[in-house]
Protein backbone atom coordinates (compact mmCIF):
# COMPACT_ATOMS: atom_id res chain seq x y z
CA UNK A 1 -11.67 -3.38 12.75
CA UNK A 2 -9.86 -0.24 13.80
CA UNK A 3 -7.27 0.71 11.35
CA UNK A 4 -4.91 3.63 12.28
CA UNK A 5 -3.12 4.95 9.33
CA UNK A 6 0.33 7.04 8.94
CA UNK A 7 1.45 8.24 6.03
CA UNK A 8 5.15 9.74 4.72
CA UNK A 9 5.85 13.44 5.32
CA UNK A 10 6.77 14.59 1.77
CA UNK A 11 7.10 18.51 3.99
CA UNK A 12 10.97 18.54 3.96
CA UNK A 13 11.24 17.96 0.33
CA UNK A 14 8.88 20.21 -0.57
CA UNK A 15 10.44 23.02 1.81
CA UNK A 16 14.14 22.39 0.37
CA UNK A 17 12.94 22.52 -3.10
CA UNK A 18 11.59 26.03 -2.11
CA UNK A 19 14.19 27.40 -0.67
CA UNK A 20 16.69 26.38 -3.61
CA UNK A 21 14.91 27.85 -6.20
CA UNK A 22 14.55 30.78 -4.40
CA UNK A 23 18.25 30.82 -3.66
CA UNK A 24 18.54 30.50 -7.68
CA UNK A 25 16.32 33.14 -8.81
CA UNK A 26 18.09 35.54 -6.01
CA UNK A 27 21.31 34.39 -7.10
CA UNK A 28 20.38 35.02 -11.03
CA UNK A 29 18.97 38.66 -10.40
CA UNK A 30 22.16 39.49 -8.17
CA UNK A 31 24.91 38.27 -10.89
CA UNK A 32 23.09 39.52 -13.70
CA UNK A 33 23.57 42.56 -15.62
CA UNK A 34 21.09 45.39 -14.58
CA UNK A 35 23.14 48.42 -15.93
CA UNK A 36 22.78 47.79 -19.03
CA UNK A 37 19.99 48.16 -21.69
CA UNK A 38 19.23 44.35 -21.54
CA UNK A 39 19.43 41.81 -18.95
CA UNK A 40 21.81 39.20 -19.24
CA UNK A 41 22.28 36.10 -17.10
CA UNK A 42 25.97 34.62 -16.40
CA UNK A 43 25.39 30.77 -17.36
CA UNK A 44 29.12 29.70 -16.68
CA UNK A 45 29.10 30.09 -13.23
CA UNK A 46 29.78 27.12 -11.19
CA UNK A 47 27.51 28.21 -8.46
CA UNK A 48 24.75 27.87 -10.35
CA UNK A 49 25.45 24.46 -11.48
CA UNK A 50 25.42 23.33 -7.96
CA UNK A 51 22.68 25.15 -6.87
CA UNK A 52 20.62 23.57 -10.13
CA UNK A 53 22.02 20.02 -9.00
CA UNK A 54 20.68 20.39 -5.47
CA UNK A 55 17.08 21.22 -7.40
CA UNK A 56 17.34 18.41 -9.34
CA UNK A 57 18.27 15.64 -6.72
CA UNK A 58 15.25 17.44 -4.61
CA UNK A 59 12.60 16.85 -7.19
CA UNK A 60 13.53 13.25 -8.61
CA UNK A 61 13.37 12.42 -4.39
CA UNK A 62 10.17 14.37 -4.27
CA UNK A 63 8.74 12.62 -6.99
CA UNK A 64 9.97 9.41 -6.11
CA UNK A 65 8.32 9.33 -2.28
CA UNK A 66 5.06 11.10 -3.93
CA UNK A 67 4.56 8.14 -6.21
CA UNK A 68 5.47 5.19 -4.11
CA UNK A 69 3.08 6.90 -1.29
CA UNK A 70 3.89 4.80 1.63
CA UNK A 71 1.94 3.99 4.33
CA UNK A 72 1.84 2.31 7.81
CA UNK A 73 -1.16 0.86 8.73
CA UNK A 74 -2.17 -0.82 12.36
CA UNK A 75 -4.32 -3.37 13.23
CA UNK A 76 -5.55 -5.38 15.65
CA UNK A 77 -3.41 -7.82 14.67
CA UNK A 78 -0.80 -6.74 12.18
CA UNK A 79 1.25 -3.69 10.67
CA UNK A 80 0.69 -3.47 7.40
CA UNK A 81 3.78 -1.83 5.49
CA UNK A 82 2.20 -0.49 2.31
CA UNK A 83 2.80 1.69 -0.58
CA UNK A 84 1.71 2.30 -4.47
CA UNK A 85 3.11 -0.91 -5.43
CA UNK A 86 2.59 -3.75 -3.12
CA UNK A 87 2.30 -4.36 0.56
CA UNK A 88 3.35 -6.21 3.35
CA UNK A 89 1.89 -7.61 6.55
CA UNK A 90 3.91 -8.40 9.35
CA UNK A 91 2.04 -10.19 12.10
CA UNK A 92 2.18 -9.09 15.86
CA UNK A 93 2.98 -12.75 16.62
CA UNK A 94 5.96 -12.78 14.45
CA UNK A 95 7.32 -9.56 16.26
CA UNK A 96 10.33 -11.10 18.64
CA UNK A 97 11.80 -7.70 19.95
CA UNK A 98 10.80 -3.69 19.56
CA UNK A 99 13.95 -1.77 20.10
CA UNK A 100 14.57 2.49 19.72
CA UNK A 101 16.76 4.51 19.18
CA UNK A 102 18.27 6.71 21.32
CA UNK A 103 16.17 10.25 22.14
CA UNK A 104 17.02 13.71 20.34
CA UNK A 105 19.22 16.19 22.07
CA UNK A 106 16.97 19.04 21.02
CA UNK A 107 13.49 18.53 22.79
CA UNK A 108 10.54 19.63 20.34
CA UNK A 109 6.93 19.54 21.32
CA UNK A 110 5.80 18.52 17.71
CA UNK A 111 8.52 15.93 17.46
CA UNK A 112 9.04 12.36 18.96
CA UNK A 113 11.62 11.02 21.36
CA UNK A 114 12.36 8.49 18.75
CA UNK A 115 14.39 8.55 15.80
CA UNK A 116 14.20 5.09 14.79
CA UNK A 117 12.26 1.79 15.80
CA UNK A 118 13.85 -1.55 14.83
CA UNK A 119 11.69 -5.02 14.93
CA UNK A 120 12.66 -7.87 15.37
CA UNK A 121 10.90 -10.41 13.52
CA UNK A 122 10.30 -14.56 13.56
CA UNK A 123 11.67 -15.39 10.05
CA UNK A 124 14.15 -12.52 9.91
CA UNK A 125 17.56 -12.13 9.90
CA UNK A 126 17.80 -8.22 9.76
CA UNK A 127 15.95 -6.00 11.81
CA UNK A 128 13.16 -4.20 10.04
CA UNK A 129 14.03 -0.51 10.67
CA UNK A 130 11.09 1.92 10.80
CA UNK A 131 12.18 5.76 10.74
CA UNK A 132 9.15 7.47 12.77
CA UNK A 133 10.48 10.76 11.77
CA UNK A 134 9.94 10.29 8.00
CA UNK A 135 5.52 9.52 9.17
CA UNK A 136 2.86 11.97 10.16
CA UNK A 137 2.15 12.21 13.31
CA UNK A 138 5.21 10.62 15.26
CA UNK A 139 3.85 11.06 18.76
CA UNK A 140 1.10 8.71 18.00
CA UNK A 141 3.21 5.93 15.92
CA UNK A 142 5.39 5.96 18.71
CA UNK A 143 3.02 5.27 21.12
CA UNK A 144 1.81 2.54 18.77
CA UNK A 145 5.26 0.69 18.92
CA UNK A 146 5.49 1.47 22.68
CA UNK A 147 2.69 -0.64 23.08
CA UNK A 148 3.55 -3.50 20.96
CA UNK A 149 6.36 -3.04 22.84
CA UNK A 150 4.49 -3.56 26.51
CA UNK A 151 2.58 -6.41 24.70
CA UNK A 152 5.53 -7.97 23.97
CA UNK A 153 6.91 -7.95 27.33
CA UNK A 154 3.77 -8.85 29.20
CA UNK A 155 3.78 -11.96 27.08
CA UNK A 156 7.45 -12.94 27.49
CA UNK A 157 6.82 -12.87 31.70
CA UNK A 158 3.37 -14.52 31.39
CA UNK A 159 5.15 -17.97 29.58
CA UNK A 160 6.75 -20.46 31.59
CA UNK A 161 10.08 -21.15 30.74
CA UNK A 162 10.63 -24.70 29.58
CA UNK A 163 13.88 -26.24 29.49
């Protein structure tokens, strides 16, 4: 059994939370008092509000994608959608259609042509939208639905059609 695994990038998160509490403690040694004998911070300023919101939101996301820890996993013969509470398998037979999104403007080397890969699936109404952007290693996952993808349309010229 080969099982290829990809998990969530929890990077951007982590690089946004930085940066605003950076911004923060810049901001706070800037408006505050140095001239004087003490140091005294300004608490009724409205910029730091917002900045502390923008902290907030980042670390309730953060923690939120840390715990639920989700995963893609391949197999021979199924994706297996999984994270900290429960999984789900979808079949490669139940895959009807593999569709992408349009490519980037911006090329990156690290980065995938992709932004998003919707399935089609048997019992399924809605597409099941995949964002490869939000997994490690995109180049590889992509390649992974590329070749469901070429499996899918080998099969659909190898069956007669029967009217």
């Amino acid at each position: 059994m080969n099982e290829r695994v990809y998990k969530t990038k929890l990077e951007f998160y982590y690089r946004s939370l930085v940066i605003y509490l950076l911004t923060l403690v810049v901001y706070i040694l800037i408006k505050g008092k140095f001239f004087q004998e003490r140091f005294e911070v300004v608490f009724k300023d409205p910029i730091i509000y917002v900045i502390s919101i923008f902290i907030i939101y980042f670390v309730i996301v953060l923690i939120t994608n840390s715990v639920s820890a989700k995963k893609l996993i391949f197999d021979d013969k199924d994706i297996t959608i999984r994270n900290r509470f429960g999984q789900r398998k979808i079949g490669l037979k139940d895959i009807v259609g593999v569709r992408f999104s349009r490519p980037k403007r911006k090329s990156k080397e690290d980065s995938s042509r992709v932004r998003i890969v919707k399935l089609k699936l048997l019992n399924r109404k809605r597409q099941l939208r995949i964002r490869i952007n939000d997994f490690e290693n995109e180049k590889e996952l992509e390649t992974e639905f590329r070749n469901i993808s070429r499996k899918l349309t080998s099969k659909q010229w190898k069956q007669p059609d029967t009217i």
